[in-house]
C-alpha atoms as a PDB file:
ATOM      1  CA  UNK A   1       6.748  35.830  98.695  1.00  0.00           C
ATOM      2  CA  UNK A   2       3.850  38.094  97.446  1.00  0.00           C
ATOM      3  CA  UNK A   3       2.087  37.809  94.186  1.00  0.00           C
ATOM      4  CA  UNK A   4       4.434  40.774  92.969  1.00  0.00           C
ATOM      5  CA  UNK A   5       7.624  39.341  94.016  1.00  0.00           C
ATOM      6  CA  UNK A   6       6.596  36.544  92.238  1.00  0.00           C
ATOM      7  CA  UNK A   7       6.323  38.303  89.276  1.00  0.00           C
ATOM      8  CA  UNK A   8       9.475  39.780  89.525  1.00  0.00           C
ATOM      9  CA  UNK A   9      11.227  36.400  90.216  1.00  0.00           C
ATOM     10  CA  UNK A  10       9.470  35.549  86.479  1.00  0.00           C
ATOM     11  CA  UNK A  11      10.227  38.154  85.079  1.00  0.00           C
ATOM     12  CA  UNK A  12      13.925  38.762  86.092  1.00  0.00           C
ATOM     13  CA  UNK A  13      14.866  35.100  84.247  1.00  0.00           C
ATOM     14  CA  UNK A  14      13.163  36.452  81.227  1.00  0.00           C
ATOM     15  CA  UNK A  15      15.186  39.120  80.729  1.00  0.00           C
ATOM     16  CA  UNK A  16      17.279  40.614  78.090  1.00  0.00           C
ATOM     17  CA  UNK A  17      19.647  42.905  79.815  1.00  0.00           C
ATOM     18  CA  UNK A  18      20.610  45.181  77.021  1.00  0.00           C
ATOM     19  CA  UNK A  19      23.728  48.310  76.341  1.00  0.00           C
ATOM     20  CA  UNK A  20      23.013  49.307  72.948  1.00  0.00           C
ATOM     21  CA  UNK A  21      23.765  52.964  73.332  1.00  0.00           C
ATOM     22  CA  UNK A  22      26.290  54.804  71.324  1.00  0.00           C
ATOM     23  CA  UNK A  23      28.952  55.085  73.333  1.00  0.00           C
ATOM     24  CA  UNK A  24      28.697  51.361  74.513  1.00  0.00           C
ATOM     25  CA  UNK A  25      32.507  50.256  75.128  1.00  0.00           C
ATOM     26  CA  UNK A  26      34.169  47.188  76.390  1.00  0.00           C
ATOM     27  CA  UNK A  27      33.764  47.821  80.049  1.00  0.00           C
ATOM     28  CA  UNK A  28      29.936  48.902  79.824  1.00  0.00           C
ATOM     29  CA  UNK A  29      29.640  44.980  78.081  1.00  0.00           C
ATOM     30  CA  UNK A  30      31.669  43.987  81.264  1.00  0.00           C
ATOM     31  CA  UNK A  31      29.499  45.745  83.780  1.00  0.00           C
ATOM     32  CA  UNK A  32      26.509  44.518  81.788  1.00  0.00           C
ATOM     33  CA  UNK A  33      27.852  40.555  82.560  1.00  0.00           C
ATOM     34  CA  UNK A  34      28.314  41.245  86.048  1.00  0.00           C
ATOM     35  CA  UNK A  35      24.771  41.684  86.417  1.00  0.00           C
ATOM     36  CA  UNK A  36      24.036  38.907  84.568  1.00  0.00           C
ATOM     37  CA  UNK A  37      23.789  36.689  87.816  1.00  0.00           C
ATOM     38  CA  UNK A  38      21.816  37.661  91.099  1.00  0.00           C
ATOM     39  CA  UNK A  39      20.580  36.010  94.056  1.00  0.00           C
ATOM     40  CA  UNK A  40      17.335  35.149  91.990  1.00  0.00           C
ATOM     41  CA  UNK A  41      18.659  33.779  89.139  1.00  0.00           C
ATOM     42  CA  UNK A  42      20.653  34.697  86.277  1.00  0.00           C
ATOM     43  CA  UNK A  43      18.819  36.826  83.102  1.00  0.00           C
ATOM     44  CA  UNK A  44      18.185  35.152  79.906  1.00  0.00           C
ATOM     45  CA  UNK A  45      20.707  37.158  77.735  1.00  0.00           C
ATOM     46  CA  UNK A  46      23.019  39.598  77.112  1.00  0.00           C
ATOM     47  CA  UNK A  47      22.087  42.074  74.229  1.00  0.00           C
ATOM     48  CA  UNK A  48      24.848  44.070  73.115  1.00  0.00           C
ATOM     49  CA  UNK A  49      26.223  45.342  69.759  1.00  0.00           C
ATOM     50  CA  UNK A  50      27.607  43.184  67.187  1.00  0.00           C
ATOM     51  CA  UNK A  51      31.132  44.178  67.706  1.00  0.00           C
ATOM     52  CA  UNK A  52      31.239  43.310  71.458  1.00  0.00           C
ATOM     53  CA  UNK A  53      29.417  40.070  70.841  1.00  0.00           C
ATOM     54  CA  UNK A  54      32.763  38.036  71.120  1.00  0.00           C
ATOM     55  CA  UNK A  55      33.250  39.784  74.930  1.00  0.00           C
ATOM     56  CA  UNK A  56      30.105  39.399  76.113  1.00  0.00           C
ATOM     57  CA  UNK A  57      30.121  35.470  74.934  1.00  0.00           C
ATOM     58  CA  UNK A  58      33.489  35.576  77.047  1.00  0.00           C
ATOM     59  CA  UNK A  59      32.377  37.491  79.994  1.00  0.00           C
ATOM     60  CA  UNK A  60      28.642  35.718  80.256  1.00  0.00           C
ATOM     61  CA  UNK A  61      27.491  32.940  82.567  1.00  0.00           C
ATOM     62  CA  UNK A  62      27.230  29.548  81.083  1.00  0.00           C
ATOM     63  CA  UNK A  63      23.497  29.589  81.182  1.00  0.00           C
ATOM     64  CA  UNK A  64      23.158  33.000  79.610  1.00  0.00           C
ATOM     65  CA  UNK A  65      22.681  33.604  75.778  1.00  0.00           C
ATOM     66  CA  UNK A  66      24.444  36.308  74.093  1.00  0.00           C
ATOM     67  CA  UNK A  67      22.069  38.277  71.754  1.00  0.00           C
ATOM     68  CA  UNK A  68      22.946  41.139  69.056  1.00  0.00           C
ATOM     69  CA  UNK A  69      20.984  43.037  66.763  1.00  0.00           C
ATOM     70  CA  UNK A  70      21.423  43.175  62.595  1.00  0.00           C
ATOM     71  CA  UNK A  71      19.942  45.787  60.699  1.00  0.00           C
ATOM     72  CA  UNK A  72      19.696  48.053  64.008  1.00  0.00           C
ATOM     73  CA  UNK A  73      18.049  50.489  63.947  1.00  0.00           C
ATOM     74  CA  UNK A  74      16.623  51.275  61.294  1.00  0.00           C
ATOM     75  CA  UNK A  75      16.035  48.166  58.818  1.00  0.00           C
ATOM     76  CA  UNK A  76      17.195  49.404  55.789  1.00  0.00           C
ATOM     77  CA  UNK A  77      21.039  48.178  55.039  1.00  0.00           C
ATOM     78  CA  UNK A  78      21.111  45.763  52.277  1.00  0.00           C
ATOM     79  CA  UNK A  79      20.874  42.416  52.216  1.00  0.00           C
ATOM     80  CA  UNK A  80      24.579  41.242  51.701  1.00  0.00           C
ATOM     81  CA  UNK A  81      25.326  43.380  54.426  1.00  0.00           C
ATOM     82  CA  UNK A  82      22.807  42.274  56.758  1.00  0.00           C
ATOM     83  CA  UNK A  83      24.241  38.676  56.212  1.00  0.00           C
ATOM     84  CA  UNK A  84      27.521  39.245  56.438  1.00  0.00           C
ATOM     85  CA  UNK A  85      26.874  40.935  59.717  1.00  0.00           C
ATOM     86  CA  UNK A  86      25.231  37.668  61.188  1.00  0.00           C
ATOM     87  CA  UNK A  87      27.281  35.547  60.119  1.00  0.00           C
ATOM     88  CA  UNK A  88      29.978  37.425  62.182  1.00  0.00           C
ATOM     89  CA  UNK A  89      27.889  37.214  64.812  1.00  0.00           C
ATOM     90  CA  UNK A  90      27.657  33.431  65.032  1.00  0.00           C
ATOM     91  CA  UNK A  91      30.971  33.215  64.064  1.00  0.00           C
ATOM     92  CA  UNK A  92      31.852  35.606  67.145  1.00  0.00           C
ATOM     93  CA  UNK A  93      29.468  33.319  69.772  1.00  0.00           C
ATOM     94  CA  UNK A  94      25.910  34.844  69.887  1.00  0.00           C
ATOM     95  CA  UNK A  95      23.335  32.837  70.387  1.00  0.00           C
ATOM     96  CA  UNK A  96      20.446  35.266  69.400  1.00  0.00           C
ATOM     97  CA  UNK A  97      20.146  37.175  66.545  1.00  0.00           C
ATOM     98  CA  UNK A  98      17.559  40.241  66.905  1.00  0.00           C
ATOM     99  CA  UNK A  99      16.986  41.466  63.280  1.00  0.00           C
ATOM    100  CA  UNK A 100      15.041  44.292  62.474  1.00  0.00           C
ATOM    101  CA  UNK A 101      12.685  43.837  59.275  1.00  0.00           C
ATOM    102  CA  UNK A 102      12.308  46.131  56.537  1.00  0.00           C
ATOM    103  CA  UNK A 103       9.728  47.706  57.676  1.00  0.00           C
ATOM    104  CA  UNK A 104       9.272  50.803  55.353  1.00  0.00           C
ATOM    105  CA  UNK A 105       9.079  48.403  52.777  1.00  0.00           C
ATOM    106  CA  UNK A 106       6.351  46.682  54.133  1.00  0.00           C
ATOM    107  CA  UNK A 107       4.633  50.146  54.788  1.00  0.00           C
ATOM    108  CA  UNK A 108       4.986  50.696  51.195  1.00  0.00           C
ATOM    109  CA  UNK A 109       3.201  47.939  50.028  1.00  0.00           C
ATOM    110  CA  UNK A 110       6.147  45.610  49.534  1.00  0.00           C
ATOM    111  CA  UNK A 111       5.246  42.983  52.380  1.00  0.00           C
ATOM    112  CA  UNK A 112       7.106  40.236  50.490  1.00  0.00           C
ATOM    113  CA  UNK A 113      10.651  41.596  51.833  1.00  0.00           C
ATOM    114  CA  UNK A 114       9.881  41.258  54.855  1.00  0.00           C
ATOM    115  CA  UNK A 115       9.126  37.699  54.697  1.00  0.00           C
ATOM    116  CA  UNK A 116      12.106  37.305  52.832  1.00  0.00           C
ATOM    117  CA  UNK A 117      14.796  39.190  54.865  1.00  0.00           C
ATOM    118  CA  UNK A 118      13.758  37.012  57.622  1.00  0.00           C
ATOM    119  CA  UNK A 119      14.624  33.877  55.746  1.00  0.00           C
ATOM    120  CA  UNK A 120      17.458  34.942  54.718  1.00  0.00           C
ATOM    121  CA  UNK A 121      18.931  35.803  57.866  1.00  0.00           C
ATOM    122  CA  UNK A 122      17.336  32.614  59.066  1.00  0.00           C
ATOM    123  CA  UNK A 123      19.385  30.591  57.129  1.00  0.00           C
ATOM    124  CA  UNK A 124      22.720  32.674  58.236  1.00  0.00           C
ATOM    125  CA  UNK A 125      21.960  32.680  61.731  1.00  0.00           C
ATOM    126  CA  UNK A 126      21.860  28.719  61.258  1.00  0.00           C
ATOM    127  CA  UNK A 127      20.738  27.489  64.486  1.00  0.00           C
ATOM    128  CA  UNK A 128      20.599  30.686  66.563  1.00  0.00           C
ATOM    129  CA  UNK A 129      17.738  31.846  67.742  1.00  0.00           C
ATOM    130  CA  UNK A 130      16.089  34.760  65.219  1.00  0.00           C
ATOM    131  CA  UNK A 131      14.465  37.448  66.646  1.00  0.00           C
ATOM    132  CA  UNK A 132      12.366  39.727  64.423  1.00  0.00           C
ATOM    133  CA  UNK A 133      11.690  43.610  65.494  1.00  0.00           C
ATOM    134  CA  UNK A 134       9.205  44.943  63.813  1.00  0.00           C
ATOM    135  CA  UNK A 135       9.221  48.707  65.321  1.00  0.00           C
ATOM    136  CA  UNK A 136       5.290  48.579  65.882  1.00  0.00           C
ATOM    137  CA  UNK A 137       5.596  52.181  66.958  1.00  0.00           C
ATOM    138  CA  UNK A 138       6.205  53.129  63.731  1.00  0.00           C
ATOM    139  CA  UNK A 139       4.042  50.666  62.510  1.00  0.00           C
ATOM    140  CA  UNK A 140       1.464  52.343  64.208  1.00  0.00           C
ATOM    141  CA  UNK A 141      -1.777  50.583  62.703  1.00  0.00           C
ATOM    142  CA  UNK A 142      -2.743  47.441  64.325  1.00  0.00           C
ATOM    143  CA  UNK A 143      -3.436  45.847  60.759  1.00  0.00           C
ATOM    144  CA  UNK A 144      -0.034  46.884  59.931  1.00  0.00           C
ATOM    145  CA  UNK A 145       1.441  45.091  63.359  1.00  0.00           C
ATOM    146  CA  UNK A 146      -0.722  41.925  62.012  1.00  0.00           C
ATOM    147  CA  UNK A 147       1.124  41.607  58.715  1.00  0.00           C
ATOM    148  CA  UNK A 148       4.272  42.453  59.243  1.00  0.00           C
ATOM    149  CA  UNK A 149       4.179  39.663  62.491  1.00  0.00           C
ATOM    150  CA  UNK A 150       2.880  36.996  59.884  1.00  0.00           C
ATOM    151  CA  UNK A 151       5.303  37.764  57.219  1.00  0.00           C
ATOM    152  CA  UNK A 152       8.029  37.622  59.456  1.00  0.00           C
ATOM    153  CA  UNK A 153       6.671  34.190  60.819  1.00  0.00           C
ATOM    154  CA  UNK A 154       5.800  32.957  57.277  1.00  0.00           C
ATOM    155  CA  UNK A 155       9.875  33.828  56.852  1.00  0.00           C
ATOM    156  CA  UNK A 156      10.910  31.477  59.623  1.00  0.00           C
ATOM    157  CA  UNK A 157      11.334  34.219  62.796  1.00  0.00           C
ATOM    158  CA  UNK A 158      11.628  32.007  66.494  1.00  0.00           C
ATOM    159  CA  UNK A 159      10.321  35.290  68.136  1.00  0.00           C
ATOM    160  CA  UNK A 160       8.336  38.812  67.300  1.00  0.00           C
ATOM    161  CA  UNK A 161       9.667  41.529  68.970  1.00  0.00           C
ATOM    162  CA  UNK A 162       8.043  44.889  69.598  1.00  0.00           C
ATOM    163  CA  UNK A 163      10.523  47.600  68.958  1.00  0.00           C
ATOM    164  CA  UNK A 164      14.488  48.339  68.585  1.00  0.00           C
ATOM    165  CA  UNK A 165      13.729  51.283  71.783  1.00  0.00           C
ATOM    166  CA  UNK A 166      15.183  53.946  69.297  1.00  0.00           C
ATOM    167  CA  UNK A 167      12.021  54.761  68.272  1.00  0.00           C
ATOM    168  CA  UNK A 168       9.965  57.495  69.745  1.00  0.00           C
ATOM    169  CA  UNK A 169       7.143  54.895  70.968  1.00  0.00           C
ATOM    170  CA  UNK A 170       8.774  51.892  71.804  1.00  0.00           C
ATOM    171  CA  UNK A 171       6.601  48.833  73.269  1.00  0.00           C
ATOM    172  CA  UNK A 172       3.107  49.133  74.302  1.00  0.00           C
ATOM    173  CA  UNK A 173       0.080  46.282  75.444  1.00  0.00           C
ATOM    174  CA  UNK A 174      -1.843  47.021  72.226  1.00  0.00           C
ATOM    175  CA  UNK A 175       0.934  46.220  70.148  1.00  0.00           C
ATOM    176  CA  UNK A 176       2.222  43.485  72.212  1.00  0.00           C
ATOM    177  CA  UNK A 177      -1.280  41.999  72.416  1.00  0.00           C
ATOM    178  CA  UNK A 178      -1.098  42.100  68.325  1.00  0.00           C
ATOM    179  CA  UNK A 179       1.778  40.384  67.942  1.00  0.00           C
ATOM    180  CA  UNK A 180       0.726  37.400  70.544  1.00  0.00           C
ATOM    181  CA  UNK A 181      -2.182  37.005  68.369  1.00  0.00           C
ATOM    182  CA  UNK A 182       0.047  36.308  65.559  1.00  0.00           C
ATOM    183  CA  UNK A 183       1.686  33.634  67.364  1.00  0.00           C
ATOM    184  CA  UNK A 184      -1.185  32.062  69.197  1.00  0.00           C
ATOM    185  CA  UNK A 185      -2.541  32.110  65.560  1.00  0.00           C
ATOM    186  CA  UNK A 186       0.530  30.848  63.281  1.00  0.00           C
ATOM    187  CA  UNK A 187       0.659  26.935  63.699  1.00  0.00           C
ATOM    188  CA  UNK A 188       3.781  26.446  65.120  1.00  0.00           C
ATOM    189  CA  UNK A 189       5.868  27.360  68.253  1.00  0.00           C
ATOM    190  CA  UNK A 190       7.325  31.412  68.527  1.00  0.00           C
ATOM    191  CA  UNK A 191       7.941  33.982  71.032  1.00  0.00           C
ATOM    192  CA  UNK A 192       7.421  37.303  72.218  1.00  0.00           C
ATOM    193  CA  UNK A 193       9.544  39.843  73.204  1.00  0.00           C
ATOM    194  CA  UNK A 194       8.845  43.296  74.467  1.00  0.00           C
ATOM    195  CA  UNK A 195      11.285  45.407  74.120  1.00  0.00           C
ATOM    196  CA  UNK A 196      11.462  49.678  75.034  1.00  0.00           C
ATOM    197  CA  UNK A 197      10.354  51.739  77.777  1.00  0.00           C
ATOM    198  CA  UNK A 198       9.878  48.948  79.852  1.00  0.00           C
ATOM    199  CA  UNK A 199      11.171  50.370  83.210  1.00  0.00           C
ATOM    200  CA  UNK A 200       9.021  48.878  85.994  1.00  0.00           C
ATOM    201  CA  UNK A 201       8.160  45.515  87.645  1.00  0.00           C
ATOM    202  CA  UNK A 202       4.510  46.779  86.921  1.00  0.00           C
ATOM    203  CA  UNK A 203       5.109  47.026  83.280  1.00  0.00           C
ATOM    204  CA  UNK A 204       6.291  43.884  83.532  1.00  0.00           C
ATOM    205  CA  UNK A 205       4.123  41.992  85.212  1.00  0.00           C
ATOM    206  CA  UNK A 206       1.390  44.276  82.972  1.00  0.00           C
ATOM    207  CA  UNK A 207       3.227  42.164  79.744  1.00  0.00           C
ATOM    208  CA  UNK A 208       3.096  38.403  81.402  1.00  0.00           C
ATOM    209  CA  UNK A 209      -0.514  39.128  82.439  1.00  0.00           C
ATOM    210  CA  UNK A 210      -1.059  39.679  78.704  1.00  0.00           C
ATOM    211  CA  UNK A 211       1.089  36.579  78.017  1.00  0.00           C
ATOM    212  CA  UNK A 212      -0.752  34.284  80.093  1.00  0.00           C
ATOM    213  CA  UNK A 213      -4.223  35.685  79.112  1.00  0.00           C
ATOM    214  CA  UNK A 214      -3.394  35.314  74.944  1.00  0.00           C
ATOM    215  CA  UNK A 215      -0.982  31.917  75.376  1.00  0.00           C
ATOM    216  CA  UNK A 216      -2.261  30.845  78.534  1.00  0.00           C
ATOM    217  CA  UNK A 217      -0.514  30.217  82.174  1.00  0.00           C
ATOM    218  CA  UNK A 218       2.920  29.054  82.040  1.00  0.00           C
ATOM    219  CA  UNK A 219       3.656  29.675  78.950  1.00  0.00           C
ATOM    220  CA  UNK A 220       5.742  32.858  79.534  1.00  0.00           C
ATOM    221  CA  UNK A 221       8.775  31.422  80.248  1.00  0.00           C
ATOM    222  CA  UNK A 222      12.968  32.391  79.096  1.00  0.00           C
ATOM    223  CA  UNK A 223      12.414  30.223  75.598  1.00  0.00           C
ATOM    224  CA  UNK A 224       9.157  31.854  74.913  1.00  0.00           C
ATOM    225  CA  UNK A 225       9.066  35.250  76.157  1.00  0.00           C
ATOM    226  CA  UNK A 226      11.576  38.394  76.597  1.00  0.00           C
ATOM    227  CA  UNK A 227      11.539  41.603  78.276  1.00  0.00           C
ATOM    228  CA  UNK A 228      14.576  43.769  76.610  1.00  0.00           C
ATOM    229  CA  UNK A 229      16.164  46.120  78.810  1.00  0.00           C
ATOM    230  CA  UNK A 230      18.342  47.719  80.596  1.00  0.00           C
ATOM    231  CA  UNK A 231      17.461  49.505  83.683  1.00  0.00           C
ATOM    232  CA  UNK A 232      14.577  46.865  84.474  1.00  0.00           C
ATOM    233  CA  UNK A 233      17.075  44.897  86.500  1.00  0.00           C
ATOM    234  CA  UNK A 234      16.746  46.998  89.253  1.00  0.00           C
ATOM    235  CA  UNK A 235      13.665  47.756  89.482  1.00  0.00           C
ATOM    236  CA  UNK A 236      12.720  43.716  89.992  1.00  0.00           C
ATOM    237  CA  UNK A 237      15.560  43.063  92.259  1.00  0.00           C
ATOM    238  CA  UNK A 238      14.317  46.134  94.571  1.00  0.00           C
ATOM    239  CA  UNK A 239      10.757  44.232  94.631  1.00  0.00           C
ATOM    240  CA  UNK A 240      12.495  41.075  95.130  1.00  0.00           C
ATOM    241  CA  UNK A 241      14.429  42.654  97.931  1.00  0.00           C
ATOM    242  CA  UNK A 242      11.081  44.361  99.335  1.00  0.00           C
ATOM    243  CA  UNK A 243      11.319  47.872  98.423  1.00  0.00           C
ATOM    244  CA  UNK A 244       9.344  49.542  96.267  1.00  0.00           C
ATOM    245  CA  UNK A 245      11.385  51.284  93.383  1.00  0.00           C
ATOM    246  CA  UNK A 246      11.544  51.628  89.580  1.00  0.00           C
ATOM    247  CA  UNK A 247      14.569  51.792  87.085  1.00  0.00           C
ATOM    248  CA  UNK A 248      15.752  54.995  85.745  1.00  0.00           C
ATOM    249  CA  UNK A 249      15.300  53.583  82.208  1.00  0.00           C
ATOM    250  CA  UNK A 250      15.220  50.910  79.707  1.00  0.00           C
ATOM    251  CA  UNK A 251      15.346  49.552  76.051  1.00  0.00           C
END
């Protein structure tokens, strides 16, 4: 196996294969678990909207977490809402919660929600997994990236995640290398997960080089680090395979 392949084989187990376009329906969640399991390995979630979390926990592999998204995209509903819609989610099997933060509040001065939004969905999500997005493209500034990873630490988040990939820049190295910072820097175990635009096994491989330079080697692994997307899939699997080929797109 070449350096590349091996890669891939890392990267395909850290995957989040993800349908969160509009006119997601029951049998795009159905095709989505089908791919869940490969001749490499199986992916490390399915990410799908709230309403078709229920499916995809019936439809996915034993060893594969169902994710959704709250807030999504934009991070603006209120709170009560925002609760009531994880706690449906837990209540409907998903494992992963990936919550977007406030984040125009934060670039408004008003930090402190973010912080707290986290917590509170912390708390609903009980013991599932809490993913904060923190749309760095929008974000922009890298001091901007710093605070808003540290608040939603501070709040209790298991993992930073770039971007929602609604956005029009989605995950990039300079943001993700930001946000790794954070979590080298916060005290206590989190993860990373990059998330938009990722479409290649290069840009892959480009984000667990960046992993294992910040965290150090081995530490990029399914509870610690995520690639979100769709299309990604086959791009690794035609590495895996031998061929040399990129997906058509990705979240």
């Amino acid at each position: 196996m070449t350096d590349l392949q091996e890669a891939a084989a890392r990267a395909l187990v850290c995957l989040d294969l993800t349908n969160l376009d509009d006119d997601c329906g029951p049998g795009d969640v159905r095709a989505l678990a089908m791919r869940a399991t490969t001749p490499h390995g199986t992916v490390a979630a399915l990410c799908v909207w709230p309403r078709f979390a229920a499916l995809a926990r019936e439809l996915a592999p034993a060893d594969v977490k169902v994710a959704t998204v709250v807030a999504f995209p934009d991070g603006d509903a209120p709170d009560d809402e925002i609760i009531a819609e994880t706690e449906a989610a837990i209540r409907d099997g998903a494992h992963e919660i990936d919550m977007v933060i406030p984040y125009r509040d934060l670039m408004e001065g008003r930090s402190a929600s973010v912080r707290t939004r986290v917590e509170r969905v912390r708390r609903a999500a009980g013991g599932a997994t809490v993913k904060a997005i923190l749309e760095t493209g929008v974000l922009a500034d890298a001091a901007m990236m710093r605070l808003a990873s540290e608040q939603a630490l501070e709040g209790g988040a298991d993992f930073l995640k770039t971007s929602t990939g609604k956005a029009p820049v989605s995950a990039t190295l300079s943001a993700a290398e930001v946000l790794l910072g954070a979590i080298r820097d916060c005290g206590r175990p989190a993860g990373f997960k990059a998330a938009g635009g990722i479409r290649s096994t290069q840009d892959a491989v480009a984000y667990l080089g960046l992993a294992d330079q910040i965290m150090g080697e081995g530490w990029a692994r399914p509870s610690t680090f995520r690639i979100g997307a769709s299309g990604l899939l086959d791009a690794l699997l035609a590495t895996l395979a031998g061929e040399d080929a990129t997906a058509a797109e990705g979240y």
